[in-house]
C-alpha atoms as a PDB file:
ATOM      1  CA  UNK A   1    -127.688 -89.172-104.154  1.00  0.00           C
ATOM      2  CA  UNK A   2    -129.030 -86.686-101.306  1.00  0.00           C
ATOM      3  CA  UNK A   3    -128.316 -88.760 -98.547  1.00  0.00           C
ATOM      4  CA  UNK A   4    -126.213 -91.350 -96.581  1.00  0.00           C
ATOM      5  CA  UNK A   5    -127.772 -93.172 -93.802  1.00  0.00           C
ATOM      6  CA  UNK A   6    -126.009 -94.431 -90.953  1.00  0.00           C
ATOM      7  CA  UNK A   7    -126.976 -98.168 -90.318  1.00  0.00           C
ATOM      8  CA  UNK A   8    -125.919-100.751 -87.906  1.00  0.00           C
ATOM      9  CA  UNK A   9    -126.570-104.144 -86.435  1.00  0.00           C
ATOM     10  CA  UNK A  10    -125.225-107.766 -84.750  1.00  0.00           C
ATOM     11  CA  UNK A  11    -126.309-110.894 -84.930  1.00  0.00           C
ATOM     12  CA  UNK A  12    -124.875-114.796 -84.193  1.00  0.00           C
ATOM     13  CA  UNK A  13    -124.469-117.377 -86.528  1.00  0.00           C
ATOM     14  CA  UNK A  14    -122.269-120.628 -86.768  1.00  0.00           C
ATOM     15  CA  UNK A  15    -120.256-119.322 -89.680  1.00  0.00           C
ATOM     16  CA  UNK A  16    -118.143-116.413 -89.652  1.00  0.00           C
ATOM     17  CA  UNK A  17    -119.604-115.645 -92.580  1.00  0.00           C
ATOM     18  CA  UNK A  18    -123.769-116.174 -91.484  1.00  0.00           C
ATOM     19  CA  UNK A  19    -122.957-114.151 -89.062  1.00  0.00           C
ATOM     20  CA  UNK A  20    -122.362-111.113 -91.162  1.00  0.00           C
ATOM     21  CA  UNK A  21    -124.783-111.975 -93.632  1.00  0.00           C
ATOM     22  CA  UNK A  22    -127.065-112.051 -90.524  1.00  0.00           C
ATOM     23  CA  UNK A  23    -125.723-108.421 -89.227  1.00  0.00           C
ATOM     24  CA  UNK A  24    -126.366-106.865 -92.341  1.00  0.00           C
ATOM     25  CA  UNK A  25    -129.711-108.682 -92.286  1.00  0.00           C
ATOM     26  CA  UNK A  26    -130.657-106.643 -88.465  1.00  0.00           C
ATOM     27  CA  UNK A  27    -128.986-103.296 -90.353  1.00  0.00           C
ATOM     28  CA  UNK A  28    -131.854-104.069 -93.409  1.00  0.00           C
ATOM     29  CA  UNK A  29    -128.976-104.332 -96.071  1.00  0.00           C
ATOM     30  CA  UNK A  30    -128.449-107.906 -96.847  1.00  0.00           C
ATOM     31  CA  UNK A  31    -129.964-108.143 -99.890  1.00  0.00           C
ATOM     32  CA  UNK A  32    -127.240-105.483-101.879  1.00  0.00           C
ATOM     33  CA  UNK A  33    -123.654-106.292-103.143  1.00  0.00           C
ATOM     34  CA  UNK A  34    -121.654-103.686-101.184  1.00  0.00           C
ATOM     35  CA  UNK A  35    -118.832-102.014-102.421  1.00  0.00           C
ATOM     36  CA  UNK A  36    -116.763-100.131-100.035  1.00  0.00           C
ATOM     37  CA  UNK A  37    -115.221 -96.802-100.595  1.00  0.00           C
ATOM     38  CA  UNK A  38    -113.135 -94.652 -98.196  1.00  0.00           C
ATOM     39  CA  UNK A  39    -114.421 -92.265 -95.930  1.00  0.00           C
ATOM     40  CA  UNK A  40    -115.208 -88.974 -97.755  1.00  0.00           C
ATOM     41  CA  UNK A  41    -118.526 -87.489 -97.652  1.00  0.00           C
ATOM     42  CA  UNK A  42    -119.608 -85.600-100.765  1.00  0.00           C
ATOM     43  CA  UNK A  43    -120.385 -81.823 -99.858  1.00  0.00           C
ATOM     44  CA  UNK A  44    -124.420 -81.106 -99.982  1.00  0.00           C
ATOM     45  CA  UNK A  45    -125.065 -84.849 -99.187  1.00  0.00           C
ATOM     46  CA  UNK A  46    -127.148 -85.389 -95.817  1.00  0.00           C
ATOM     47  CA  UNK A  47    -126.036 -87.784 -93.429  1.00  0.00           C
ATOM     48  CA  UNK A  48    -128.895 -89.419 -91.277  1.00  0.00           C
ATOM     49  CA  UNK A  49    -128.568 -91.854 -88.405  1.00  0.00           C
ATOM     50  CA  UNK A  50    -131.480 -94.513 -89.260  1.00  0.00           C
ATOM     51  CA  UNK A  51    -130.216 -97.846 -87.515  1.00  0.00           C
ATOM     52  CA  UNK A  52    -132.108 -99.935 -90.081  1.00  0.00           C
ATOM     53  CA  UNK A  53    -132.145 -99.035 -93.679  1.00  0.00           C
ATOM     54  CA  UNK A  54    -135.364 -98.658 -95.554  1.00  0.00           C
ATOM     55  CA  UNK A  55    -135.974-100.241 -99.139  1.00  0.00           C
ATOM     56  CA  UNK A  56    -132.723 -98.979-100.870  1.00  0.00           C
ATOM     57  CA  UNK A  57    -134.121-100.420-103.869  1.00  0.00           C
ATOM     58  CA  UNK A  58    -134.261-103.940-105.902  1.00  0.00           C
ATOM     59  CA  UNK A  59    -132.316-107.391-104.470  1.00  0.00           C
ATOM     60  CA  UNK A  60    -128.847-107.726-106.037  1.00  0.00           C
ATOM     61  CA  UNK A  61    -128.004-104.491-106.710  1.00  0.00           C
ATOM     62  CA  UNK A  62    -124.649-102.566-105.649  1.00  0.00           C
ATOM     63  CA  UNK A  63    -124.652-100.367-102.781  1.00  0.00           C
ATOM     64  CA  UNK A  64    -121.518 -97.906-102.164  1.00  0.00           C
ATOM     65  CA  UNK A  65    -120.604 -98.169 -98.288  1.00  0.00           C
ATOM     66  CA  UNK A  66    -118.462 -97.002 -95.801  1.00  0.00           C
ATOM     67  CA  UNK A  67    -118.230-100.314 -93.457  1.00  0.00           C
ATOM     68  CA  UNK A  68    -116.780-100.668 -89.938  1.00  0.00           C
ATOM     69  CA  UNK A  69    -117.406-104.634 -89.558  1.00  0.00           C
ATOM     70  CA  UNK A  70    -115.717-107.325 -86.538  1.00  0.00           C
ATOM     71  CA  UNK A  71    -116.055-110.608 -86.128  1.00  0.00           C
ATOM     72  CA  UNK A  72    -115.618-113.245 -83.386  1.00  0.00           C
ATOM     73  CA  UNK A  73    -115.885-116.730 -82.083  1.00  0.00           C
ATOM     74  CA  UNK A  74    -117.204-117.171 -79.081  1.00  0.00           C
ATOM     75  CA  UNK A  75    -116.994-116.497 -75.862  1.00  0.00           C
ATOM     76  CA  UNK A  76    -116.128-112.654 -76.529  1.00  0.00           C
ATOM     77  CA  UNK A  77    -117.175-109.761 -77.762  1.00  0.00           C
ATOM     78  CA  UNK A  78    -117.148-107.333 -80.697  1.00  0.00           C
ATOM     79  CA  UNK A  79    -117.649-103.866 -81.355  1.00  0.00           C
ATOM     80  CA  UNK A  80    -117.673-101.793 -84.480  1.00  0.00           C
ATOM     81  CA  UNK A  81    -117.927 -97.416 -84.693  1.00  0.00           C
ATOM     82  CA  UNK A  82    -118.015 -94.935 -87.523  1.00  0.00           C
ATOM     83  CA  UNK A  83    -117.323 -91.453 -86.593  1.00  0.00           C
ATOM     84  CA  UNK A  84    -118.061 -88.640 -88.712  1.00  0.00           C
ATOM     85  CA  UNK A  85    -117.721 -84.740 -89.276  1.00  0.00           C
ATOM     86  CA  UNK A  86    -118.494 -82.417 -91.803  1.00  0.00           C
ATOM     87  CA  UNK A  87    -117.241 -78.989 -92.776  1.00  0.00           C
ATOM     88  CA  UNK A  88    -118.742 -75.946 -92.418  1.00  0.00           C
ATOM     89  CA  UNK A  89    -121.883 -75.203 -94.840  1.00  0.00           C
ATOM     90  CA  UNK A  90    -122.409 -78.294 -96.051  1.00  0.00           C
ATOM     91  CA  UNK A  91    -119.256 -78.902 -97.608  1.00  0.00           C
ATOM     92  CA  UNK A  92    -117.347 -82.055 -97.768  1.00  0.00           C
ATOM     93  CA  UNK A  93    -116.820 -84.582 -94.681  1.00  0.00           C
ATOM     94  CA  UNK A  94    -114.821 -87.488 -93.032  1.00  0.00           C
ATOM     95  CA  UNK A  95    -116.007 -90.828 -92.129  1.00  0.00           C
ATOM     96  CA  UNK A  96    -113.626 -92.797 -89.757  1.00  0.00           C
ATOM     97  CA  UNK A  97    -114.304 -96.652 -89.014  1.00  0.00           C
ATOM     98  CA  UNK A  98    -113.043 -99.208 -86.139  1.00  0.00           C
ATOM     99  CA  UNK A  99    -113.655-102.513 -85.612  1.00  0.00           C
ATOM    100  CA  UNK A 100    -112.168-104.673 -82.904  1.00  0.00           C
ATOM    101  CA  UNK A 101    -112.895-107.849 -80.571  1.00  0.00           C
ATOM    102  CA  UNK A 102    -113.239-105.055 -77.728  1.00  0.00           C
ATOM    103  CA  UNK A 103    -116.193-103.097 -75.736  1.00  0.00           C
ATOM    104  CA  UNK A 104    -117.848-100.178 -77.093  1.00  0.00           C
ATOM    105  CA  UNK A 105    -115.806 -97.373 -74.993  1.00  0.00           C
ATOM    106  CA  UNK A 106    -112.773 -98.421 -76.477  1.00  0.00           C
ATOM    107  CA  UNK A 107    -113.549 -98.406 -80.179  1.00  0.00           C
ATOM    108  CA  UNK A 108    -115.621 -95.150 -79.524  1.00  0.00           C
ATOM    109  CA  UNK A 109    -112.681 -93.493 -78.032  1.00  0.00           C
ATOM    110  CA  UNK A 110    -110.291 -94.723 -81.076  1.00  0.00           C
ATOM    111  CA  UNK A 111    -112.704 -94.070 -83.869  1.00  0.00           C
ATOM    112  CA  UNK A 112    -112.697 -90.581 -82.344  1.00  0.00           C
ATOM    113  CA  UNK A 113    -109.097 -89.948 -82.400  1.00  0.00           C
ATOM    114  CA  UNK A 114    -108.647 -91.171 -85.817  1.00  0.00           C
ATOM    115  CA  UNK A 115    -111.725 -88.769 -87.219  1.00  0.00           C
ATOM    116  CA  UNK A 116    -109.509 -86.061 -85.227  1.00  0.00           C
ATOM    117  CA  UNK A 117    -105.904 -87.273 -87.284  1.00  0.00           C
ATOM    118  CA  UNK A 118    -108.031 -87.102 -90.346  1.00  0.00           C
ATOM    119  CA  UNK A 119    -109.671 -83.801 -89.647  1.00  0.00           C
ATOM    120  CA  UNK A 120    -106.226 -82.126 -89.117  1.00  0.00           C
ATOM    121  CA  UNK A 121    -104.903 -83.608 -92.495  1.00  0.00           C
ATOM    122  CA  UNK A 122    -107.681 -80.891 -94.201  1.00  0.00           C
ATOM    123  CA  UNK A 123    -107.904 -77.606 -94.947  1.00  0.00           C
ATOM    124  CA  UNK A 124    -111.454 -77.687 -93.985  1.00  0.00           C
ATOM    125  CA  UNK A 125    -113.184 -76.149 -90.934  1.00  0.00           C
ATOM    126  CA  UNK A 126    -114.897 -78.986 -89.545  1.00  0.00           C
ATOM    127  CA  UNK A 127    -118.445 -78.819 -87.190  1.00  0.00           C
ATOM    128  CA  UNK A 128    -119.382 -81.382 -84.613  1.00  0.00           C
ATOM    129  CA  UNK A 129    -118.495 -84.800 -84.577  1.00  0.00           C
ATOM    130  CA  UNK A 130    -121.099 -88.110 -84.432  1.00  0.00           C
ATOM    131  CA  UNK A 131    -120.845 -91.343 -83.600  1.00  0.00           C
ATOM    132  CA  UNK A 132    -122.467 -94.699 -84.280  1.00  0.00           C
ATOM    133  CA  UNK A 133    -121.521 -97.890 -82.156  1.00  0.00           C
ATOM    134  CA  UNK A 134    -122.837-101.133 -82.514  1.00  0.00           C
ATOM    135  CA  UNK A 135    -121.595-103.984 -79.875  1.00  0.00           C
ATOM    136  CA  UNK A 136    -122.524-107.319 -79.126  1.00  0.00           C
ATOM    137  CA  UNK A 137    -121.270-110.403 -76.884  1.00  0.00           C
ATOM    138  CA  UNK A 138    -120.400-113.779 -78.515  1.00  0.00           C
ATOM    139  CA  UNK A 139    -121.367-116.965 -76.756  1.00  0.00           C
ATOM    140  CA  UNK A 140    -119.219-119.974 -77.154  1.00  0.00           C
ATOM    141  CA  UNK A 141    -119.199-121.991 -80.103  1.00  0.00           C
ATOM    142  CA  UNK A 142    -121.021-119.242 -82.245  1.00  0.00           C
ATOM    143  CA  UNK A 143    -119.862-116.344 -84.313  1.00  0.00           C
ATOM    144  CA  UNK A 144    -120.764-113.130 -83.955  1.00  0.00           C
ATOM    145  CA  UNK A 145    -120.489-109.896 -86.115  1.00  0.00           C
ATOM    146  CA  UNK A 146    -121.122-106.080 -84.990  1.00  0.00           C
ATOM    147  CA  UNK A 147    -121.252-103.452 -88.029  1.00  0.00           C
ATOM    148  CA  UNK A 148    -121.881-100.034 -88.569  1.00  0.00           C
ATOM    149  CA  UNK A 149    -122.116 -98.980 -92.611  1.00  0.00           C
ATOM    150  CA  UNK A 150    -122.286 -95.485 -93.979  1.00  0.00           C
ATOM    151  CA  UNK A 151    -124.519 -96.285 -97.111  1.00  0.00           C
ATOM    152  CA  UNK A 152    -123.956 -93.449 -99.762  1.00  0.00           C
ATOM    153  CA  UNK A 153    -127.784 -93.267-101.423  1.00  0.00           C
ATOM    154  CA  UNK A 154    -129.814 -95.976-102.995  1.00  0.00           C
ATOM    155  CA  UNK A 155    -128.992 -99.083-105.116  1.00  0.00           C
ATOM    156  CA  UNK A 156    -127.834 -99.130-108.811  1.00  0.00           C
ATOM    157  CA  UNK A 157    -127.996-101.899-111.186  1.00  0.00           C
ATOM    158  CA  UNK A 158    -124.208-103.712-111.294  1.00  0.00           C
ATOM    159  CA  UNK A 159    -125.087-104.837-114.984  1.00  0.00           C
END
């Protein structure tokens, strides 16, 4: 694994759960099992912003994540950030994740302060700080999903 993308995406849906299946669709991952870990980075591992992933490899497979997610019914809306922040000379890093039925300032500002709580918990001298938001309105009588996913490399076969 070299690198973790940064990928995001909302969509509508009249299930709570076709609506997520949908967002990961518009963030290019719906065809993976995900498996979510907590929010270390690896040191030497690249992060990259993409927005939509590119072929992470064949249908069905397992892909390790870091997943801010929210869901709503309508009317509303949703918002979901990851934050992150690596140490100095590519050494390890911290992923933090919100999700809420709020607008995008707010879950910016709190994904922000909890990357700073979990910076502070470290020995580690940390660099900048980036951050990915993803936000969306839900219309009545739909759901609708915003997520943001940290995917850690490319698929591997779960049998």
């Amino acid at each position: 694994m070299s690198t973790i993308r940064i990928v995001q995406g909302s969509a509508s849906a009249p299930t709570k759960m076709a609506s997520y299946d949908a967002a990961l669709a518009d963030a290019g991952v719906e065809n993976y099992n995900l498996v979510a870990v907590s929010s270390v980075i690896p040191a030497d591992v690249d992060v990259e912003a993409v927005g939509t992933a590119p072929d992470l490899g064949p249908a069905g497979e397992r892909l390790t994540v870091v997943e801010a997610r929210a869901t709503t019914a309508g009317p509303g809306q949703v918002s979901a950030a990851l934050a992150w922040s690596r140490s100095a000379d590519r050494g390890p890093g911290l992923f933090y994740e919100v999700a809420d039925e709020t607008d995008s300032d707010d879950v910016e500002h709190r994904v922000l302060e909890g990357l700073a709580a979990g910076q502070e918990l470290r020995d580690w001298e940390f660099g900048d700080s980036s951050v990915a938001v993803e936000h969306s309105q839900a219309e009545a009588g739909i759901y609708t999903t915003s997520l943001v996913l940290a995917v850690y490399g490319e698929s591997e076969p779960i049998c």
